[in-house]
N, C-alpha and C. Protein backbone atom coordinates (compact mmCIF):
# COMPACT_ATOMS: atom_id res chain seq x y z
N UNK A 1 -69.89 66.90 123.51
CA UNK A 1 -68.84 66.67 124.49
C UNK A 1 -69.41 66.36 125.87
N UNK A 2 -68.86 65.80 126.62
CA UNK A 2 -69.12 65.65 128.28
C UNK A 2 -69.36 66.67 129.01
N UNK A 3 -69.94 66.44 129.92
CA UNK A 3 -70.31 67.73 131.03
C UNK A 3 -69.18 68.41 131.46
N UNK A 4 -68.91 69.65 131.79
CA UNK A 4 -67.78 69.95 132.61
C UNK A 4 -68.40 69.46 133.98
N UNK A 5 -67.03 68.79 134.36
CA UNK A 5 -67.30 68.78 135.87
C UNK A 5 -67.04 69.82 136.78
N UNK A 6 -67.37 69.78 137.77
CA UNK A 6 -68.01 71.38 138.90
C UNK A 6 -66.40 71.57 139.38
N UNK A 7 -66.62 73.08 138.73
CA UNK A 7 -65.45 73.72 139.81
C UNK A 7 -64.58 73.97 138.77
N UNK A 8 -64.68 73.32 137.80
CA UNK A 8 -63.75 73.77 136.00
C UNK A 8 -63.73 74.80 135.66
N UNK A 9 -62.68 75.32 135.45
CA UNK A 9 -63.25 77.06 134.87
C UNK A 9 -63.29 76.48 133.29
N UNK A 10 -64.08 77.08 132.92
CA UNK A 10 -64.50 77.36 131.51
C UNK A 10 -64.04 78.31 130.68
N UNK A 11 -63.90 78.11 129.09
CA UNK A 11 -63.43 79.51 128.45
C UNK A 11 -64.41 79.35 127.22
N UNK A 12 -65.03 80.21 126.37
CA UNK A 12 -65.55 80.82 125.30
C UNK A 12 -64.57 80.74 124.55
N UNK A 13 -64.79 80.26 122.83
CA UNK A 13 -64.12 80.33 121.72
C UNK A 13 -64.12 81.37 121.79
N UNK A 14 -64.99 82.68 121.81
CA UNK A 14 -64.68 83.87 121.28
C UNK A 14 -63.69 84.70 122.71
N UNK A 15 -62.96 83.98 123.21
CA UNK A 15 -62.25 84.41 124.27
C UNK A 15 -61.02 84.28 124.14
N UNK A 16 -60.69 83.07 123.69
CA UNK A 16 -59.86 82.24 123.19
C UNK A 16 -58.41 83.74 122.07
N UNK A 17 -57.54 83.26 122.14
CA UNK A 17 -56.56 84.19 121.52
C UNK A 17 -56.98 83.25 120.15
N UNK A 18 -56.74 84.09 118.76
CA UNK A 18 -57.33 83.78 117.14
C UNK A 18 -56.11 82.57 117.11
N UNK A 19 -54.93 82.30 117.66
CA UNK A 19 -54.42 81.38 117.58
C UNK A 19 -55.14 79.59 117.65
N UNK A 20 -55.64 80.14 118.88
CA UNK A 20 -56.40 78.63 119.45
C UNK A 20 -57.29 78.75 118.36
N UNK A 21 -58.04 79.86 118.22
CA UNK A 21 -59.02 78.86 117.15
C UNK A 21 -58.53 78.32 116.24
N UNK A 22 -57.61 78.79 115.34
CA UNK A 22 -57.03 78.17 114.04
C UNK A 22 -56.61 76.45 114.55
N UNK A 23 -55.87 76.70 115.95
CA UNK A 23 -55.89 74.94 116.00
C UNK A 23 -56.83 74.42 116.60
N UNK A 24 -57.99 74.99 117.03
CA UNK A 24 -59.36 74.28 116.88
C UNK A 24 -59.59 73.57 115.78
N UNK A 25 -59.26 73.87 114.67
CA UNK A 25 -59.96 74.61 113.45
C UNK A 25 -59.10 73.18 112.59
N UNK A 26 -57.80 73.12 113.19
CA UNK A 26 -56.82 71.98 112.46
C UNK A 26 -57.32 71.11 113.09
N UNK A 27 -57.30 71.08 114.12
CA UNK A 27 -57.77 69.85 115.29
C UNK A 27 -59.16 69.12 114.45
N UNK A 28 -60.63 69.64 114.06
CA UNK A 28 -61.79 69.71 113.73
C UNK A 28 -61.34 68.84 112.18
N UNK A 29 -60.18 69.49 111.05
CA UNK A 29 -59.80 69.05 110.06
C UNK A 29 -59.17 67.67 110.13
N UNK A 30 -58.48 67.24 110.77
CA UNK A 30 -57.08 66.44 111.34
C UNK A 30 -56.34 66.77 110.50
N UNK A 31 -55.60 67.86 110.57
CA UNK A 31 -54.46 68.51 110.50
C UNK A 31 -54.61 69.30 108.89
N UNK A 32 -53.11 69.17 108.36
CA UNK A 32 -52.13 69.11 108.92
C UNK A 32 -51.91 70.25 110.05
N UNK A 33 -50.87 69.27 111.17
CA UNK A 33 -49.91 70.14 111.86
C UNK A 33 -49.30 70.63 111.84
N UNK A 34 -48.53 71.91 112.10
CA UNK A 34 -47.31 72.70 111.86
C UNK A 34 -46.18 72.38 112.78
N UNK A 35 -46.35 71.19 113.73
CA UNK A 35 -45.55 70.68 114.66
C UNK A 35 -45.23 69.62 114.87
N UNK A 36 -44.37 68.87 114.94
CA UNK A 36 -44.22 67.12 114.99
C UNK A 36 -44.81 66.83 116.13
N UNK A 37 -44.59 67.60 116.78
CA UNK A 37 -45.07 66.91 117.96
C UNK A 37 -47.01 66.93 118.27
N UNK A 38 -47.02 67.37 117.48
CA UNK A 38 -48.30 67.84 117.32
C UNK A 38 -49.57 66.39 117.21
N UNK A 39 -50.72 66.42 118.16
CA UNK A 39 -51.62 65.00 117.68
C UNK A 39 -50.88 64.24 118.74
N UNK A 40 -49.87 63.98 119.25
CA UNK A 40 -49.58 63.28 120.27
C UNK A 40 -49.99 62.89 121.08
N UNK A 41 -49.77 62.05 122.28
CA UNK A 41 -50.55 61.26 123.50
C UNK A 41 -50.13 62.57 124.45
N UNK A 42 -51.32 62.77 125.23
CA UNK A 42 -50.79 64.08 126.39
C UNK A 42 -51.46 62.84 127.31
N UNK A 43 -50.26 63.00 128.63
CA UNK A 43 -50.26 62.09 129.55
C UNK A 43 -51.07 62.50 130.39
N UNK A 44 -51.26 63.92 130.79
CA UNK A 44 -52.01 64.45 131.98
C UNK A 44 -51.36 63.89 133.64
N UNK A 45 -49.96 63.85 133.14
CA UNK A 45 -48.96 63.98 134.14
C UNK A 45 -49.62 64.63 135.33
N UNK A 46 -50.10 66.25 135.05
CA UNK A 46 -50.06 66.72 135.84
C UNK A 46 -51.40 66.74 137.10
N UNK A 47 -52.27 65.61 136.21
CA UNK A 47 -53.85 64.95 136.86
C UNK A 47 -54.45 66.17 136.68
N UNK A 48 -54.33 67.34 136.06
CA UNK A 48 -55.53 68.22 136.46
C UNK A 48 -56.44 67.88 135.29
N UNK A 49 -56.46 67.48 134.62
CA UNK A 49 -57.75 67.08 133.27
C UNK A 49 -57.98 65.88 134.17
N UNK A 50 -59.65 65.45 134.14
CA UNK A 50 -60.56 64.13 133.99
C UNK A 50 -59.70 63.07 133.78
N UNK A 51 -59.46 61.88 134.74
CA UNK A 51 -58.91 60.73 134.94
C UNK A 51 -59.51 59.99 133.59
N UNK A 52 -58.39 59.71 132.35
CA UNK A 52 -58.99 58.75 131.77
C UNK A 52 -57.47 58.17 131.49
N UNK A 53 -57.86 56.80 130.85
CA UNK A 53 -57.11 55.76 130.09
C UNK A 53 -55.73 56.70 129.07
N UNK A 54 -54.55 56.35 129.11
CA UNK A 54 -53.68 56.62 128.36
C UNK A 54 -53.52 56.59 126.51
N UNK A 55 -53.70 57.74 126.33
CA UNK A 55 -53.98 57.55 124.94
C UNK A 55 -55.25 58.34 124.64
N UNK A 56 -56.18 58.47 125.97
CA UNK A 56 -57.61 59.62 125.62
C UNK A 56 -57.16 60.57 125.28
N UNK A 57 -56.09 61.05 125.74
CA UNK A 57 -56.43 62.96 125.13
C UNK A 57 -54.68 62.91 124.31
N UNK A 58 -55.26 63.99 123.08
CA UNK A 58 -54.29 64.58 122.73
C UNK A 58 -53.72 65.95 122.84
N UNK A 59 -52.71 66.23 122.49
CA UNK A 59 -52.18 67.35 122.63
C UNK A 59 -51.56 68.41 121.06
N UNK A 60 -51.73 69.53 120.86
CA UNK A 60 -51.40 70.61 120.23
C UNK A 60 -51.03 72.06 120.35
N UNK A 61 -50.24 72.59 119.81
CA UNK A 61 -49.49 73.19 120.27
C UNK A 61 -50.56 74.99 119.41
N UNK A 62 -50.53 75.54 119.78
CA UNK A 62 -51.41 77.05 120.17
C UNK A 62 -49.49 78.10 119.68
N UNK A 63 -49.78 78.53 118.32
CA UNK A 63 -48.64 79.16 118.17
C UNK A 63 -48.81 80.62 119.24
N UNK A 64 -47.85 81.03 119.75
CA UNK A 64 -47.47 82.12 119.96
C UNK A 64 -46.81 83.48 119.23
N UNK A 65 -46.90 84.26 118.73
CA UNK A 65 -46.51 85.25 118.24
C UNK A 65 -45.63 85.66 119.03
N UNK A 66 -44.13 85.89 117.73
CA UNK A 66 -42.91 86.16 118.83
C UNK A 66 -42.14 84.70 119.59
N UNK A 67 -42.73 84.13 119.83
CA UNK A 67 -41.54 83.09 120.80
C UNK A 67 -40.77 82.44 119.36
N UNK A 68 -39.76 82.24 120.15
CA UNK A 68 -38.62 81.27 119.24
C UNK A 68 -39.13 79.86 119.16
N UNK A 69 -39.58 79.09 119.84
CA UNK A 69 -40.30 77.77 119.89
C UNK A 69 -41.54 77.95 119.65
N UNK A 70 -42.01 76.53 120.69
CA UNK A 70 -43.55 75.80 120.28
C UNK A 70 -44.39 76.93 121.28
N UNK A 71 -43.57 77.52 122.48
CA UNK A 71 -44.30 78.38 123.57
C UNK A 71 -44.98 77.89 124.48
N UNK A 72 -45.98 78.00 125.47
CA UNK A 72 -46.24 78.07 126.38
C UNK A 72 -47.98 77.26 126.26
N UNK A 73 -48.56 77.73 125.17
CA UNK A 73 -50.17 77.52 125.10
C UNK A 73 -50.08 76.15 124.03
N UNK A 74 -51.27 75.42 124.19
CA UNK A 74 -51.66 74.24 123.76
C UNK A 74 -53.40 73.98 124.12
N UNK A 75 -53.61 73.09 123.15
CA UNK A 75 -55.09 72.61 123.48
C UNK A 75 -55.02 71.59 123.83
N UNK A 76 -55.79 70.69 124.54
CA UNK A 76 -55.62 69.28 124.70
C UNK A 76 -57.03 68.35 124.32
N UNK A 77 -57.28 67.91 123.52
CA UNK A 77 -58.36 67.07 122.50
C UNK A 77 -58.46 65.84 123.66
N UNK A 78 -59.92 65.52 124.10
CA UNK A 78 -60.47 64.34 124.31
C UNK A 78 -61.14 63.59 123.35
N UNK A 79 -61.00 62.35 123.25
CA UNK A 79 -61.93 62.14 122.84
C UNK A 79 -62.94 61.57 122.74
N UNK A 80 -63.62 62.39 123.14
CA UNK A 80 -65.40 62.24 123.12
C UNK A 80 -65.56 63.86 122.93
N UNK A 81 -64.65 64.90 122.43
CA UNK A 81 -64.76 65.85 122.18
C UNK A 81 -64.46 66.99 123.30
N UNK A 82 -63.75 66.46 124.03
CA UNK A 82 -63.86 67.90 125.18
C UNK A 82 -62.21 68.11 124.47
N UNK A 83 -62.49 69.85 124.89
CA UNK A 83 -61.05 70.65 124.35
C UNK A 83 -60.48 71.64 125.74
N UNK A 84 -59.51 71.28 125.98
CA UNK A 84 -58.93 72.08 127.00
C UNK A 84 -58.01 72.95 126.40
N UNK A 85 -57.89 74.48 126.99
CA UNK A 85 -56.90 75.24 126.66
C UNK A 85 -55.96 75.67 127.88
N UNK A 86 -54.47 75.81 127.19
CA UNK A 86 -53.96 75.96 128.99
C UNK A 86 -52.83 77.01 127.95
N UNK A 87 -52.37 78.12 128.79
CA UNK A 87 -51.38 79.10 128.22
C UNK A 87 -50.19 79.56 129.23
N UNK A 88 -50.27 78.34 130.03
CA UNK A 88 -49.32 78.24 130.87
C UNK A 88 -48.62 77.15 130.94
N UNK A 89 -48.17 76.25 129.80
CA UNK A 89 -47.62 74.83 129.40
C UNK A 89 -47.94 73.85 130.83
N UNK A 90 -49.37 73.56 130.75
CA UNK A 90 -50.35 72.94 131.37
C UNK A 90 -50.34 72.69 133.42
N UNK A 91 -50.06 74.07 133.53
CA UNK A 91 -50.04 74.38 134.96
C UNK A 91 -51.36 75.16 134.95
N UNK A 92 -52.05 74.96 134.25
CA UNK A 92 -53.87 75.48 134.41
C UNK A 92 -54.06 74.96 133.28
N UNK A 93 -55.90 74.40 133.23
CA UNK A 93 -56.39 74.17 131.79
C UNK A 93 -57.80 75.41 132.12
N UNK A 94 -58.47 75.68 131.09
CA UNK A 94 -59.77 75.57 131.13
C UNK A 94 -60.71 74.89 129.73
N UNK A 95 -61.81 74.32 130.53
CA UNK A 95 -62.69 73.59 129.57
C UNK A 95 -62.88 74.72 128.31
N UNK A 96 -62.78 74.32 126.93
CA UNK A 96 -63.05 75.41 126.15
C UNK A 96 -64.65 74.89 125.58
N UNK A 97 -65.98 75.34 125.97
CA UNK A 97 -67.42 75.31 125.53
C UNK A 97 -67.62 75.60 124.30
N UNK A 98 -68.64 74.55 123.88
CA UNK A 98 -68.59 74.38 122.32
C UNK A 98 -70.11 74.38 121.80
């Protein structure tokens, strides 16, 4: 994967809630998903991920235990391999190190 760039907070797989890994884990397989929406184009609306071209990163959804929906956490797949995790429906990411 790419360098993190300076000032990224970073997170450890083994930090990570056992959720994210499992969709590491689908992500690594290509799928299946447990979500339609799942594998999708993530726009990075919100500019805080690395400026790239529309269509670089995808998005997946990080089940939650307990919520009625998709919830709050997601990974977001580059690709050239960088994985972002955000558990705040992408009002923070951090780089997840691999």
């Amino acid at each position: 994967p790419a360098d993190v760039p300076a000032g990224f907070e970073t997170v450890t797989p083994a930090d990570l809630p056992p959720e994210a890994l499992d969709t590491l884990e689908l992500i690594d397989r290509g799928g299946p998903f447990p979500y339609r929406a799942d594998d999708g184009t993530f726009r990075n609306r919100e500019r805080l991920l690395p400026i790239e071209d529309l269509g670089y990163y995808r998005e997946y959804t990080v089940e939650t235990p307990g919520s009625p929906d998709r919830g709050a956490r997601r990974i977001v797949a580059g690709e050239n391999g960088e994985r972002f995790y955000t558990d705040d429906h992408y009002d923070s990411f951090r780089w997840v190190l691999t």
